[in-house]
N, C-alpha and C. Protein backbone atom coordinates (compact mmCIF):
# COMPACT_ATOMS: atom_id res chain seq x y z
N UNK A 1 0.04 -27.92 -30.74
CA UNK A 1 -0.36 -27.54 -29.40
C UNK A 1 -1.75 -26.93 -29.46
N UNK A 2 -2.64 -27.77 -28.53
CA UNK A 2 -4.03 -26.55 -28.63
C UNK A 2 -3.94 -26.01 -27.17
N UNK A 3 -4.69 -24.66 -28.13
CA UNK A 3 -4.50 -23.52 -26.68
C UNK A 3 -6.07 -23.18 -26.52
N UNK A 4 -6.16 -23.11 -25.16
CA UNK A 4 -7.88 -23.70 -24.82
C UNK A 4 -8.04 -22.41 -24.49
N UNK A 5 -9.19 -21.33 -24.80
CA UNK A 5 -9.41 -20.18 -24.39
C UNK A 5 -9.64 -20.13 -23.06
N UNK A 6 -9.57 -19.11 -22.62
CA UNK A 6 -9.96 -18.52 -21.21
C UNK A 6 -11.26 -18.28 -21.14
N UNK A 7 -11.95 -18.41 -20.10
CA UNK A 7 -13.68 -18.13 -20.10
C UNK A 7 -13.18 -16.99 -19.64
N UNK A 8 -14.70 -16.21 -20.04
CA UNK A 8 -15.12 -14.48 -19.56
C UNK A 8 -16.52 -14.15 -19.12
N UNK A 9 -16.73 -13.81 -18.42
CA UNK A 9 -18.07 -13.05 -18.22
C UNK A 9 -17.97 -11.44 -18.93
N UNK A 10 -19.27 -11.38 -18.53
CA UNK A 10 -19.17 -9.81 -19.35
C UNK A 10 -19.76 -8.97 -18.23
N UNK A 11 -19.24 -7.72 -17.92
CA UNK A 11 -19.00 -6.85 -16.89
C UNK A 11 -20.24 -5.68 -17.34
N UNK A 12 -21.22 -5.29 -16.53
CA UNK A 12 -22.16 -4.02 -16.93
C UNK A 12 -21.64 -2.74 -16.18
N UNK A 13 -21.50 -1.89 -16.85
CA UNK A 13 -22.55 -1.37 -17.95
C UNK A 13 -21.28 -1.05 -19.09
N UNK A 14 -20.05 -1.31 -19.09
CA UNK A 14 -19.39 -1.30 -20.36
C UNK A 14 -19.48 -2.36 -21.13
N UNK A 15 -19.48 -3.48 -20.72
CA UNK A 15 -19.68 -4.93 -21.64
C UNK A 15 -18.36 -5.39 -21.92
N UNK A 16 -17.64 -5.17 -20.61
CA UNK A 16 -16.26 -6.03 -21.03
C UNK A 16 -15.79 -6.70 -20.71
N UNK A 17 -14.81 -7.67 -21.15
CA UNK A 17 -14.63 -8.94 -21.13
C UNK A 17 -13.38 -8.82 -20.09
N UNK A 18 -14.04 -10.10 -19.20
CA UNK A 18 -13.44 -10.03 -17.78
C UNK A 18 -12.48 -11.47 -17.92
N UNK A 19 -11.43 -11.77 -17.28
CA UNK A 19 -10.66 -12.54 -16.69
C UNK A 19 -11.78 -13.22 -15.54
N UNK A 20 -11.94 -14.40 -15.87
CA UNK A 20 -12.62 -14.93 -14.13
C UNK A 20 -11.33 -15.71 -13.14
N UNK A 21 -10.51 -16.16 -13.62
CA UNK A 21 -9.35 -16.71 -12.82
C UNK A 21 -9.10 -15.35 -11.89
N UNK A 22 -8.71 -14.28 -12.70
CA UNK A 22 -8.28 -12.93 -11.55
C UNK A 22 -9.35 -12.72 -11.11
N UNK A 23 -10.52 -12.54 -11.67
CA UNK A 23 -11.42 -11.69 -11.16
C UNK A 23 -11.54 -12.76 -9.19
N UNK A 24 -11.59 -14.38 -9.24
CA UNK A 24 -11.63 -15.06 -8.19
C UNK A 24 -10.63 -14.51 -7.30
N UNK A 25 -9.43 -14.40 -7.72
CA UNK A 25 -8.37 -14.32 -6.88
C UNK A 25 -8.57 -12.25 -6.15
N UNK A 26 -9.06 -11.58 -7.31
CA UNK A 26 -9.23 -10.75 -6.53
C UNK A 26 -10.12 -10.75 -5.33
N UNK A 27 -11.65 -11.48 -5.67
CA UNK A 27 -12.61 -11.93 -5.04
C UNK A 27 -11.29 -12.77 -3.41
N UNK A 28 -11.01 -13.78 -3.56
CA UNK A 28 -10.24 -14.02 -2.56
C UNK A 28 -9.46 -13.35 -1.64
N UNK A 29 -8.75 -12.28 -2.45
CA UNK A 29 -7.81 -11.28 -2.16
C UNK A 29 -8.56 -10.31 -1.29
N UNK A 30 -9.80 -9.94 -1.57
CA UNK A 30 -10.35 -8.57 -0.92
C UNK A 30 -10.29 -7.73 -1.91
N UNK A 31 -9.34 -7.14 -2.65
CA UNK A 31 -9.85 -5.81 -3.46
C UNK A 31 -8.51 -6.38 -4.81
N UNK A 32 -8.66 -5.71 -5.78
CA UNK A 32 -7.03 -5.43 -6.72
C UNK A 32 -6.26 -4.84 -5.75
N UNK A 33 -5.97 -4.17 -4.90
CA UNK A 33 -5.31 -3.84 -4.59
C UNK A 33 -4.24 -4.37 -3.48
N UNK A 34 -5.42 -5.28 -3.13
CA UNK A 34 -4.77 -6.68 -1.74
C UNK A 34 -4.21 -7.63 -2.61
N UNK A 35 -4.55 -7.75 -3.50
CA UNK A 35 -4.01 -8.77 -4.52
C UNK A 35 -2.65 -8.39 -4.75
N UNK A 36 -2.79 -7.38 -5.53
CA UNK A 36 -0.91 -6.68 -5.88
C UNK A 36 -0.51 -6.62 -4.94
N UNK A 37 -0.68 -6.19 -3.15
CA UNK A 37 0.47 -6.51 -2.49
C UNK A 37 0.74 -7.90 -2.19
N UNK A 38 -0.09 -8.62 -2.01
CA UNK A 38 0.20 -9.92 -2.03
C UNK A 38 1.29 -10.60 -3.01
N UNK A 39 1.53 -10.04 -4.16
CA UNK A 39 2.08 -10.72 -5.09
C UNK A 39 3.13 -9.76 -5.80
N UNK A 40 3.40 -8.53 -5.35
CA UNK A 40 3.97 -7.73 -5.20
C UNK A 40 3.82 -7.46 -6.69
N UNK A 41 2.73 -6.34 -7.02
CA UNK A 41 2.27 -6.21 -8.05
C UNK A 41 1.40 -4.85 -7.56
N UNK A 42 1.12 -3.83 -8.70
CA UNK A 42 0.57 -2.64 -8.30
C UNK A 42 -0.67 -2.83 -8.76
N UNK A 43 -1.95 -2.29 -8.43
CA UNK A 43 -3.11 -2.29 -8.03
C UNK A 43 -4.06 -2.16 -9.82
N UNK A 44 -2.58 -1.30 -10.01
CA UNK A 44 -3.00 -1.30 -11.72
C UNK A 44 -2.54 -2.28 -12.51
N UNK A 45 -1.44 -3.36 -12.59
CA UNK A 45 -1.38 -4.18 -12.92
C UNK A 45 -2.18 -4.94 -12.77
N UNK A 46 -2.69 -5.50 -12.16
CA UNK A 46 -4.44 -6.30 -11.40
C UNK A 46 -5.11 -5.75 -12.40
N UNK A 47 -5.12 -4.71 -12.30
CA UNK A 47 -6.78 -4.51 -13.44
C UNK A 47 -6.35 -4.67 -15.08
N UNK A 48 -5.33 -4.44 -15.07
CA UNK A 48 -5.12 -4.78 -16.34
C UNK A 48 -5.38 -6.55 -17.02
N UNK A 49 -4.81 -6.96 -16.13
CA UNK A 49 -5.22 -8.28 -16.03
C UNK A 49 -6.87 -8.78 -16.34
N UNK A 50 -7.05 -8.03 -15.23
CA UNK A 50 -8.56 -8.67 -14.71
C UNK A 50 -9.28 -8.29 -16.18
N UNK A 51 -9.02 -6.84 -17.01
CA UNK A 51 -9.51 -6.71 -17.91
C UNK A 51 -8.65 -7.35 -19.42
N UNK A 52 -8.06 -8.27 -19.00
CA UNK A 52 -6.96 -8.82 -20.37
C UNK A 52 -6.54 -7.81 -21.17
N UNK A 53 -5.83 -6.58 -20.15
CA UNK A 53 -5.12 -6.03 -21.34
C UNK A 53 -3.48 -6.40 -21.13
N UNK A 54 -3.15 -7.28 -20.43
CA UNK A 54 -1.81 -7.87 -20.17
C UNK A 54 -2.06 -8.97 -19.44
N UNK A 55 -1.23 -10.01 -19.36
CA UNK A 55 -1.20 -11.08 -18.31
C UNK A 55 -0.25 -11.52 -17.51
N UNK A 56 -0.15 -11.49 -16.44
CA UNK A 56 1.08 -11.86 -15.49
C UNK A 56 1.94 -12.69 -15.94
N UNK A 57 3.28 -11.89 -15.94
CA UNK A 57 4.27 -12.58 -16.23
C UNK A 57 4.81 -13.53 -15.24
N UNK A 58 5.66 -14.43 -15.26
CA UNK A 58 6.45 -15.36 -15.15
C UNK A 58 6.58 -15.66 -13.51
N UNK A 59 7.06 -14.55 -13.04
CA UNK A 59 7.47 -14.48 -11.84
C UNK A 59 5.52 -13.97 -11.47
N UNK A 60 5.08 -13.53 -11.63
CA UNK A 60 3.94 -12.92 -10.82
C UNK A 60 2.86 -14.57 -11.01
N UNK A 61 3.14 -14.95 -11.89
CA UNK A 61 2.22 -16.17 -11.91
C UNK A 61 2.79 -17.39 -11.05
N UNK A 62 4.08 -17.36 -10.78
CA UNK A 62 4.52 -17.78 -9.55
C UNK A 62 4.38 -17.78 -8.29
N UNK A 63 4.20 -16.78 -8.17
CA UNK A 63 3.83 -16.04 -6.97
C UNK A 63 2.15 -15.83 -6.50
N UNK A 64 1.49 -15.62 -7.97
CA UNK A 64 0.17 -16.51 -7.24
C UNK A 64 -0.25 -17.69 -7.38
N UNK A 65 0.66 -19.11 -7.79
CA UNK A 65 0.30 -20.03 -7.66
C UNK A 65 0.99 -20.25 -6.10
N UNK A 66 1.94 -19.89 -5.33
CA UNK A 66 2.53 -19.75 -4.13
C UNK A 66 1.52 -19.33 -3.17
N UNK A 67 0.73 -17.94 -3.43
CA UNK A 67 -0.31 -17.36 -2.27
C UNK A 67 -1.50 -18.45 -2.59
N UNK A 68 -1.81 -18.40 -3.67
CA UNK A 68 -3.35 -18.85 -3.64
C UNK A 68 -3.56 -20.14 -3.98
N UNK A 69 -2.70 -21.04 -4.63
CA UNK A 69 -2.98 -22.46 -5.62
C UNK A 69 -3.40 -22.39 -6.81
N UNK A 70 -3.04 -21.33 -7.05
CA UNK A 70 -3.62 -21.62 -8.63
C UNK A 70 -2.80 -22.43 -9.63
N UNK A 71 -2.86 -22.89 -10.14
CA UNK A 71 -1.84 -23.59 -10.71
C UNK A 71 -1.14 -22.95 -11.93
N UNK A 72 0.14 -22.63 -12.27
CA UNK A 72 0.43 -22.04 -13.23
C UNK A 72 0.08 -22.08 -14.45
N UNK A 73 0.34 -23.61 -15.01
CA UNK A 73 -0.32 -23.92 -16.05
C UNK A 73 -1.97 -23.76 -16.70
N UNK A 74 -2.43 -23.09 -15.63
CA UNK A 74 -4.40 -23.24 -16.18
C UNK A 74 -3.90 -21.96 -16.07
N UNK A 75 -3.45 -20.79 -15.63
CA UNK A 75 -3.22 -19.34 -15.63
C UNK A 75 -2.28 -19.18 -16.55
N UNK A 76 -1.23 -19.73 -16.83
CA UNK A 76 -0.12 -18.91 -18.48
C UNK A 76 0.21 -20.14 -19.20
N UNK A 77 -0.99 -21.53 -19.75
CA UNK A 77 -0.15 -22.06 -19.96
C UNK A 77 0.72 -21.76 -21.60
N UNK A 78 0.33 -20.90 -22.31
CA UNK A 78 1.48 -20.50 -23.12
C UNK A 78 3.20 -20.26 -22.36
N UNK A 79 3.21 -19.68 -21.10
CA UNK A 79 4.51 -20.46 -20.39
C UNK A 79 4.82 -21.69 -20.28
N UNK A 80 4.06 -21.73 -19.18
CA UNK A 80 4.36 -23.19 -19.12
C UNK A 80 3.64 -24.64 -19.00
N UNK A 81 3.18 -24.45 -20.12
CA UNK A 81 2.39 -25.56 -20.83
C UNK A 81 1.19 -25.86 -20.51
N UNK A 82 0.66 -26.84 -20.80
CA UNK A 82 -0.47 -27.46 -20.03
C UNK A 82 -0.31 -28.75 -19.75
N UNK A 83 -1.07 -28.90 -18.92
CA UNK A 83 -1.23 -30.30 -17.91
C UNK A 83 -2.17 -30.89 -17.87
C-alpha cells in the first residue's frame, strides 16, 4: 500500500506545519469553531487537527465528508483506503 503524504504549508511566526484540507474547511466553515459545531466536534479538536496533532476519527470524517464533500478517502485514507 502507498500512503501519499499530506501537503502543508508553514504557518508564521512559529513555523508550523499546517493541515491544508482543515485549514480549507475551516476557511469554508468561518472559524474552528463553526467547524466543530458543524461536525459536532469542539473548537479544540479542530486545532488539533489543523495543527496534525490528531486526525479525525471515523465518525467525524464522516460527517465532514456529509457537510462539506470532502471525500473520506483523500482525508483518512489509512481508514478507508484510497481511491
Amino acid at each position: 500500500m502507498v500512503v501519499k503524504k499530506q501537503v502543508y504549508w508553514y504557518a508564521d511566526p512559529m513555523n508550523q506545519p499546517i493541515n491544508l484540507e482543515i485549514k480549507r474547511l475551516i476557511n469554508e466553515a468561518g472559524s474552528q469553531e463553526k467547524l466543530g459545531q458543524r461536525i459536532g466536534r469542539s473548537q479544540s479538536a479542530v486545532q488539533k487537527w489543523l495543527y496534525d496533532e490528531t486526525k479525525p476519527d471515523a465518525m467525524a470524517t464522516l460527517k465532514i465528508e456529509r457537510e462539506f464533500g470532502l471525500c473520506r478517502h483523500k482525508l483518512r485514507p489509512d481508514i478507508f483506503g484510497e481511491i
